[in-house]
Protein backbone atom coordinates (compact mmCIF):
# COMPACT_ATOMS: atom_id res chain seq x y z
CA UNK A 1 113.52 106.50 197.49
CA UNK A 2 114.82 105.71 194.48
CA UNK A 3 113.18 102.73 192.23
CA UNK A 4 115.25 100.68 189.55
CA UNK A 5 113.59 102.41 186.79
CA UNK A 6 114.56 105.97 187.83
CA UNK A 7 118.32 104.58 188.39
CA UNK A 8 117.94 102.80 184.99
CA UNK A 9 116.92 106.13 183.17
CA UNK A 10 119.83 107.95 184.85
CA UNK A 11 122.25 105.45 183.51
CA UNK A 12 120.70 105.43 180.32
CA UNK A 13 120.54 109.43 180.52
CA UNK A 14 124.20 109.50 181.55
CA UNK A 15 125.34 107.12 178.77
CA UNK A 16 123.45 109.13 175.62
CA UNK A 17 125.18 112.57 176.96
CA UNK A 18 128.59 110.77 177.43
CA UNK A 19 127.64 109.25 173.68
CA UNK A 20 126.87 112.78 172.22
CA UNK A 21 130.62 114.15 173.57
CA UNK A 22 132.44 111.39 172.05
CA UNK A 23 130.78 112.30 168.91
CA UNK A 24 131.70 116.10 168.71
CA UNK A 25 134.92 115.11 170.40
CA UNK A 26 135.42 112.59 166.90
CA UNK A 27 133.91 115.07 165.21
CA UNK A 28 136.88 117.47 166.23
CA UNK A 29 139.26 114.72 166.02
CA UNK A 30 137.93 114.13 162.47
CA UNK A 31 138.61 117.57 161.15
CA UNK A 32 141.92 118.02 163.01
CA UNK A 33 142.80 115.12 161.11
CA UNK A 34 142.02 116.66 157.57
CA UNK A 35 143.52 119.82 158.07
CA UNK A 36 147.11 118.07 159.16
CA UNK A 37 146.56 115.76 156.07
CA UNK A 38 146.24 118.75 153.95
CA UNK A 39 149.67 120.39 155.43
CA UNK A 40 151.37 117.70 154.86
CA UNK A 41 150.25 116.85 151.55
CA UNK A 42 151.01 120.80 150.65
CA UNK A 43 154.43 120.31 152.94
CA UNK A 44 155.51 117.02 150.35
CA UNK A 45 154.80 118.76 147.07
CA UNK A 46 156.72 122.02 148.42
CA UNK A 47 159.55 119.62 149.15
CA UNK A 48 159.07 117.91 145.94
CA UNK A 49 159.66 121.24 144.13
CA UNK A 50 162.38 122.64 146.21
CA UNK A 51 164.21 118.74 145.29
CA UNK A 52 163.39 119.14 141.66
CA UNK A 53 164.81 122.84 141.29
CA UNK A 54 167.45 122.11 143.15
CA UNK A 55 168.56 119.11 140.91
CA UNK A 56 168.04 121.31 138.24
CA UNK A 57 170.69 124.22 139.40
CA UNK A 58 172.83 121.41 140.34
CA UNK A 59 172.60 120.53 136.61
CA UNK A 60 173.06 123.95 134.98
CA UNK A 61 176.19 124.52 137.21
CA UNK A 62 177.88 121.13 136.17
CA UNK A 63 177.39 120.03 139.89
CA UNK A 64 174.51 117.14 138.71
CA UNK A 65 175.62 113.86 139.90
C-alpha cells in the first residue's frame, strides 16, 4: 500500500525529471536559435553585397537608374 508521502515523492520525482528535459530541450532550442540567427545575419550582408555590386555594374554600364 501506497502512503501519501510515497505518491507525493513520485510526483515530485516525476516533475524534477520532466523539469530537467525542458531544460536541455531549451537548451537545444536555444542554440538552434543562434545558429539560424547567424545564417541569416551572414544571408543579409551576402545580399547586401550582391545589391551593392550590382548597382555598381548597373552604373558603369550606363544602366543606373
Amino acid at each position: 500500500a501506497w502512503d501519501s508521502s510515497e505518491f507525493t515523492n513520485l510526483i515530485s520525482s516525476e516533475i524534477e525529471s520532466y523539469n530537467q528535459k525542458i531544460d536541455i530541450l531549451n537548451s537545444k532550442l536555444y542554440q538552434k536559435e543562434t545558429r539560424y540567427y547567424a545564417k541569416f545575419a551572414a544571408l543579409e550582408r551576402a545580399l547586401s553585397q550582391m545589391n551593392s555590386q550590382g548597382a555598381w555594374l548597373s552604373a558603369q554600364t550606363g544602366q543606373g537608374g
